[in-house]
Protein backbone atom coordinates (compact mmCIF):
# COMPACT_ATOMS: atom_id res chain seq x y z
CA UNK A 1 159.96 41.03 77.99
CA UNK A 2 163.20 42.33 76.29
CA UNK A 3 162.09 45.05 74.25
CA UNK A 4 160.63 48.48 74.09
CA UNK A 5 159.76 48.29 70.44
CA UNK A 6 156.15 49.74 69.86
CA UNK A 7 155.12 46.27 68.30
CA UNK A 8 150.71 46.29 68.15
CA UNK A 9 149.63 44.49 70.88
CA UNK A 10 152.76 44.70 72.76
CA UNK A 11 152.92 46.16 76.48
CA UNK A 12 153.96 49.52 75.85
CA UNK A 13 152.84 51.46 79.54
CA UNK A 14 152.06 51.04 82.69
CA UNK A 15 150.32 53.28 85.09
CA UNK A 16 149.49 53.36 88.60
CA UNK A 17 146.38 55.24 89.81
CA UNK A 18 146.18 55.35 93.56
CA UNK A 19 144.14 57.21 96.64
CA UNK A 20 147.35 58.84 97.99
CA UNK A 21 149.94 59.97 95.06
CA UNK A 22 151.57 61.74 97.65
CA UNK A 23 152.87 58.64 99.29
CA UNK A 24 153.13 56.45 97.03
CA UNK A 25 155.67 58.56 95.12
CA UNK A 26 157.79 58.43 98.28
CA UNK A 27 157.06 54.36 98.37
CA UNK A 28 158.23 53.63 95.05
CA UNK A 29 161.26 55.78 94.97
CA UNK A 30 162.19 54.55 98.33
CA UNK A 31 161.72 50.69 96.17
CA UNK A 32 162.99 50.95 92.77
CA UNK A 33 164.54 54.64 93.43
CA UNK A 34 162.33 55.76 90.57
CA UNK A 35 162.91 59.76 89.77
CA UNK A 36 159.77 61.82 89.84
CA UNK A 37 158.48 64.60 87.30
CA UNK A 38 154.69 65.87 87.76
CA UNK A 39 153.74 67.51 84.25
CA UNK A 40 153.15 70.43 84.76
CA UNK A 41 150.04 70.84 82.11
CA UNK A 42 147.04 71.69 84.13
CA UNK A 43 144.81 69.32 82.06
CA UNK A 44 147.81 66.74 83.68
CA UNK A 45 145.79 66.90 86.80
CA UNK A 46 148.73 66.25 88.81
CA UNK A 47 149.75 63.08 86.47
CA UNK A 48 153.40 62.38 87.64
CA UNK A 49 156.48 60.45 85.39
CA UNK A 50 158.33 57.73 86.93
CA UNK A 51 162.04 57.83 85.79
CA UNK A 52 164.84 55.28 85.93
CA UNK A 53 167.69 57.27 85.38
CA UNK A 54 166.61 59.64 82.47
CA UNK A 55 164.07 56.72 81.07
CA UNK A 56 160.69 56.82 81.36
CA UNK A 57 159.48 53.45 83.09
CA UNK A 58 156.05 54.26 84.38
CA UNK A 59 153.10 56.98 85.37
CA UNK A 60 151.29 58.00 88.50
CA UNK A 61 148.09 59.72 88.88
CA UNK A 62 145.23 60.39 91.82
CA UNK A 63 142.25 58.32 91.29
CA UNK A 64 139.47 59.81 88.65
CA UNK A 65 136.18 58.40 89.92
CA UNK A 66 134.24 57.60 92.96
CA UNK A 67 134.72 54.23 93.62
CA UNK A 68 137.68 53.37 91.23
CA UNK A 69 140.19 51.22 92.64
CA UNK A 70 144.21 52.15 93.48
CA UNK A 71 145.65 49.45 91.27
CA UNK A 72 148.37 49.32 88.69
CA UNK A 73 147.01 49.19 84.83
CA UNK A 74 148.76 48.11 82.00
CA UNK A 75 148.48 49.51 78.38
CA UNK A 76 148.77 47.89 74.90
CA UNK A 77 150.06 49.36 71.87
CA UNK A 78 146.99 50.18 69.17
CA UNK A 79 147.61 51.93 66.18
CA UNK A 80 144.28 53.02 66.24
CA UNK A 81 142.50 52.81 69.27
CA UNK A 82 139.25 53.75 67.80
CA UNK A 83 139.69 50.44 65.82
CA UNK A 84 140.71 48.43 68.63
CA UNK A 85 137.88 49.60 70.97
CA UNK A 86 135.70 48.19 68.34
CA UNK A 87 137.21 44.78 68.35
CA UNK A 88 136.77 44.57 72.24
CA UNK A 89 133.34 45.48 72.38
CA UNK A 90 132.61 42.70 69.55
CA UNK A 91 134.84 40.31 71.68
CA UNK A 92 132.61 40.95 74.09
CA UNK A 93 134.36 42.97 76.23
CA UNK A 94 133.15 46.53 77.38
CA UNK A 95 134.75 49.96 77.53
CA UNK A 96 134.80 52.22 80.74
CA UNK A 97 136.60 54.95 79.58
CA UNK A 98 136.03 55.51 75.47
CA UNK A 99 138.55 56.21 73.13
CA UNK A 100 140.11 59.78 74.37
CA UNK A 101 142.67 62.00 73.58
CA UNK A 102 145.82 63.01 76.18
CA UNK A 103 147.17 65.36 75.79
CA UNK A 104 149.53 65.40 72.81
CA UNK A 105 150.57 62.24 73.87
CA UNK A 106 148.49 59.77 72.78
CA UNK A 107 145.00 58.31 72.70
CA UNK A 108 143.36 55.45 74.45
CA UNK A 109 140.84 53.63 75.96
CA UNK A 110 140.20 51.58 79.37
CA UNK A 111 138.39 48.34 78.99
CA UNK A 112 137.26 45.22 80.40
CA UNK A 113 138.02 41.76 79.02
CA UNK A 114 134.79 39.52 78.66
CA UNK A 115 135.71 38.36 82.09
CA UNK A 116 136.39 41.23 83.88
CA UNK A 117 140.20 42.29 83.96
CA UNK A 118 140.84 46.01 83.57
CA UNK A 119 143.71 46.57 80.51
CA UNK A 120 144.20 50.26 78.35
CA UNK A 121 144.92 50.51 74.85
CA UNK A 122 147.05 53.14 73.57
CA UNK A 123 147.91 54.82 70.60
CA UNK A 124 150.90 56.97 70.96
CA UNK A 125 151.70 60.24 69.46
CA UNK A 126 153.65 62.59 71.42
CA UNK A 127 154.57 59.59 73.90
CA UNK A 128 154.96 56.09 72.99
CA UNK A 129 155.37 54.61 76.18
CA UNK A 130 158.23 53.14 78.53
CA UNK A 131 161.38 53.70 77.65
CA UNK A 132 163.08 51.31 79.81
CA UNK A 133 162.23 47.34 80.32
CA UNK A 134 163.39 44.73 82.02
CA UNK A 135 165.93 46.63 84.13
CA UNK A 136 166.00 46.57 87.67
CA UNK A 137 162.94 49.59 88.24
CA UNK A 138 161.10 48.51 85.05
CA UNK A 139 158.27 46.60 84.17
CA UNK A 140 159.74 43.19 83.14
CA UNK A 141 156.61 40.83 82.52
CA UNK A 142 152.96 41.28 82.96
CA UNK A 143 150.69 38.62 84.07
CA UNK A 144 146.59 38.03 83.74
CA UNK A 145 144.65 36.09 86.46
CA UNK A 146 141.01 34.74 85.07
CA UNK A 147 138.76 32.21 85.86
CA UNK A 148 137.89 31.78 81.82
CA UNK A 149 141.52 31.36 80.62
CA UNK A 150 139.72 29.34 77.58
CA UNK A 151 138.13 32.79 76.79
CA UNK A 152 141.06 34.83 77.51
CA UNK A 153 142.93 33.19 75.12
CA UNK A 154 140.27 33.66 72.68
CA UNK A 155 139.80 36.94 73.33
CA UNK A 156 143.61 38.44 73.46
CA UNK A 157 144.32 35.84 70.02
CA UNK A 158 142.09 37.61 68.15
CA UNK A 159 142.30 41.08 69.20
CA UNK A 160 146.36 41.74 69.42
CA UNK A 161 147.46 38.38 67.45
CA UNK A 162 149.25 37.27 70.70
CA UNK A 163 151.32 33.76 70.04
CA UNK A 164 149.81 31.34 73.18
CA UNK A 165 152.31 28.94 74.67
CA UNK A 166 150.36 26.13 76.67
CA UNK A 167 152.62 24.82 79.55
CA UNK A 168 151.39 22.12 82.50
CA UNK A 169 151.16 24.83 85.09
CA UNK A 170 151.14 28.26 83.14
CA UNK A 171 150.28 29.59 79.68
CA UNK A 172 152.50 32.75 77.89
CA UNK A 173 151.50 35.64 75.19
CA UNK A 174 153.81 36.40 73.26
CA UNK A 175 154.88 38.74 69.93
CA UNK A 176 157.38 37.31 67.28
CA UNK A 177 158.27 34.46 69.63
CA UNK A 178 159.21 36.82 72.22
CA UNK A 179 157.12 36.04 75.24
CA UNK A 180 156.19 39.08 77.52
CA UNK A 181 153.12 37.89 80.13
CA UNK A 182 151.65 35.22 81.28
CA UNK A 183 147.91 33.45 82.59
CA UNK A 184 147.37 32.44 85.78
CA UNK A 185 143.74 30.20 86.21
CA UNK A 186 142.23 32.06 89.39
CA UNK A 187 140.14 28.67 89.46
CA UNK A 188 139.41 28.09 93.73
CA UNK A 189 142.93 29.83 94.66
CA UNK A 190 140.74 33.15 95.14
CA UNK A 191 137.51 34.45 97.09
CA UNK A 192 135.01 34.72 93.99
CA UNK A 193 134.69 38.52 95.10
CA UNK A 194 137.82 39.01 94.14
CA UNK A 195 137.60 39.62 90.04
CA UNK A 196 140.11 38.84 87.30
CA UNK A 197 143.14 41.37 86.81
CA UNK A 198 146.25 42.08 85.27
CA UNK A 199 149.57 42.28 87.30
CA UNK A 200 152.68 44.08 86.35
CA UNK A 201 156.06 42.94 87.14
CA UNK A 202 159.13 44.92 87.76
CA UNK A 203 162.56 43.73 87.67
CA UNK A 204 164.63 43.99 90.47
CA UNK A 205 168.21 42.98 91.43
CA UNK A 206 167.85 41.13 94.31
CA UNK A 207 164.08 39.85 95.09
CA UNK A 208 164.50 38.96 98.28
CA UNK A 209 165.95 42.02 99.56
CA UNK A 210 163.80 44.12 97.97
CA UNK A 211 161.09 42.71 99.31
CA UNK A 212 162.25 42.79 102.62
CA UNK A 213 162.53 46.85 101.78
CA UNK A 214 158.47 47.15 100.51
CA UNK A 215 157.89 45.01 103.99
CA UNK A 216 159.76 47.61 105.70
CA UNK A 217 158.22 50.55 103.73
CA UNK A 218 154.56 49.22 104.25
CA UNK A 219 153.87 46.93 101.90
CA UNK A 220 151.97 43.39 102.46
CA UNK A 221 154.32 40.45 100.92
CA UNK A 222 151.20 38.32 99.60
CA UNK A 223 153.55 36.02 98.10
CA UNK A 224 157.45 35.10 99.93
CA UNK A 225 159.86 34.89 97.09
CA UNK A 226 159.68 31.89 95.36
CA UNK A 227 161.98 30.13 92.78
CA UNK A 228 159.77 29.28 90.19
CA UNK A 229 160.29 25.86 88.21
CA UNK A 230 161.66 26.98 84.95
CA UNK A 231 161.30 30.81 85.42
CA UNK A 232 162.56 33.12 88.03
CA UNK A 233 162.50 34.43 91.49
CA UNK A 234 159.76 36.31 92.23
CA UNK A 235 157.69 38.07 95.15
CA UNK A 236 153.82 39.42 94.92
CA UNK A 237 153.17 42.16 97.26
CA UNK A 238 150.65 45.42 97.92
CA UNK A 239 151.89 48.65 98.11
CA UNK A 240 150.43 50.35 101.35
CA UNK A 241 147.69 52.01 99.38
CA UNK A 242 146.94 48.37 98.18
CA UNK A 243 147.92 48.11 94.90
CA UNK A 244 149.31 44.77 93.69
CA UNK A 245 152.14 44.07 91.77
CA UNK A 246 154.69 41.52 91.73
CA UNK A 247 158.67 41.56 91.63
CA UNK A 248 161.48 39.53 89.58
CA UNK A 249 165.11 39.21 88.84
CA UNK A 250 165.34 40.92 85.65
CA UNK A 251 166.04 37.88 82.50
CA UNK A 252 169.31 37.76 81.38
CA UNK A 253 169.41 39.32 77.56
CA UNK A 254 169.91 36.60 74.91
């Protein structure tokens, strides 16, 4: 992901909505030294910006429902979400929260894929999204773990007009042969309780030491770094409210 264009269909946002905001603002500035701004707008409802430098790179909130999950959610850039929400639901996907309005910022609307992983859409006004990628603190790729990655590519194909690369042991989305996520095939590697998601990625300098720094911060390191074959060093881990998301060293700029 080298870009912050606000291509349709591209990852444009990514928010984390957690039990404790409290602490995890303290965990993730302690991790990727992220800046913190709470918006002061009452409607807000506490909803905090995530800074690297003076560029916005993600968004924090307190959880909205009894029994949602803490978990990071990524959005996708609609021109009209209204549209888009349509062409989920005949995808046959579902929507939990309808199209909606924030603020002067944008609209959008949290969904489910037919097979059950959580993704927004959003059409910015006011705020199109991150402002930084793919620098150490940023989100830097994105990846989707199903057990119907037939269907997902289906699904994402015809709703955003991703490009689909099909490799041995992973598949990549793409826009204008820039590839920004990938699909993982949750196939036996998971309990079945456990349901499809999406992941974010933020790049870091050095993956190793950083997560040596979430381990020492709370975090659980569900996955060592690893060299990957072909790709690069990376590290999944749970912030201490549980919220999963996975680290890299940030691709070199071609």
């Amino acid at each position: 992901m080298k870009t912050t264009d606000a291509k349709p269909g591209a990852p444009c946002w990514v928010e984390l909505s957690t039990k404790d905001p409290v602490a995890a603002r303290t965990f993730y500035h302690e991790l990727f030294g992220w800046r913190t701004e709470a918006v002061p707008e009452e409607k807000a409802m506490g909803y905090t910006r995530l800074y690297v430098g003076d560029r916005l790179a993600a968004g924090l909130v307190g959880l909205m429902k009894e029994g949602q999950p803490t978990a990071w959610n990524i959005s996708f850039h609609a021109p009209d979400v209204d549209a888009t929400a349509e062409k989920i639901t005949a995808g046959g996907g579902s929507l939990i929260v309808p199209p909606t309005d924030a603020l002067d910022w944008g609209r959008f609307t949290v969904v489910r894929d037919p097979a059950g992983a959580v993704f927004s859409a959003w059409q910015p006004r006011n705020r199109r999204g991150c402002e930084v990628m793919n620098e150490p603190g940023s989100l830097g790729w994105i990846e989707l773990a199903t057990r119907d990655p037939r269907g997902a590519v289906v699904f994402y194909r015809e709703l955003f007009d991703w490009t689909v690369t099909v490799g041995e042991m992973y598949t990549q989305f793409g826009l204008g042969g820039r590839d920004f996520g990938g699909m993982m095939d949750m196939a036996d590697q998971f309990p079945p309780e456990v349901p499809p998601y999406w992941m974010p990625y933020f790049a870091v300098a050095d993956v190793d030491l950083s997560a040596e720094r979430a381990a020492l911060l709370g975090a659980t390191v569900t996955l060592p770094p690893t060299d990957v074959p072909d790709g690069p060093r990376l590290a999944v881990l749970r912030d201490p409210q549980g919220a999963a998301f996975g680290i890299h060293v940030a691709y070199e700029e071609s």
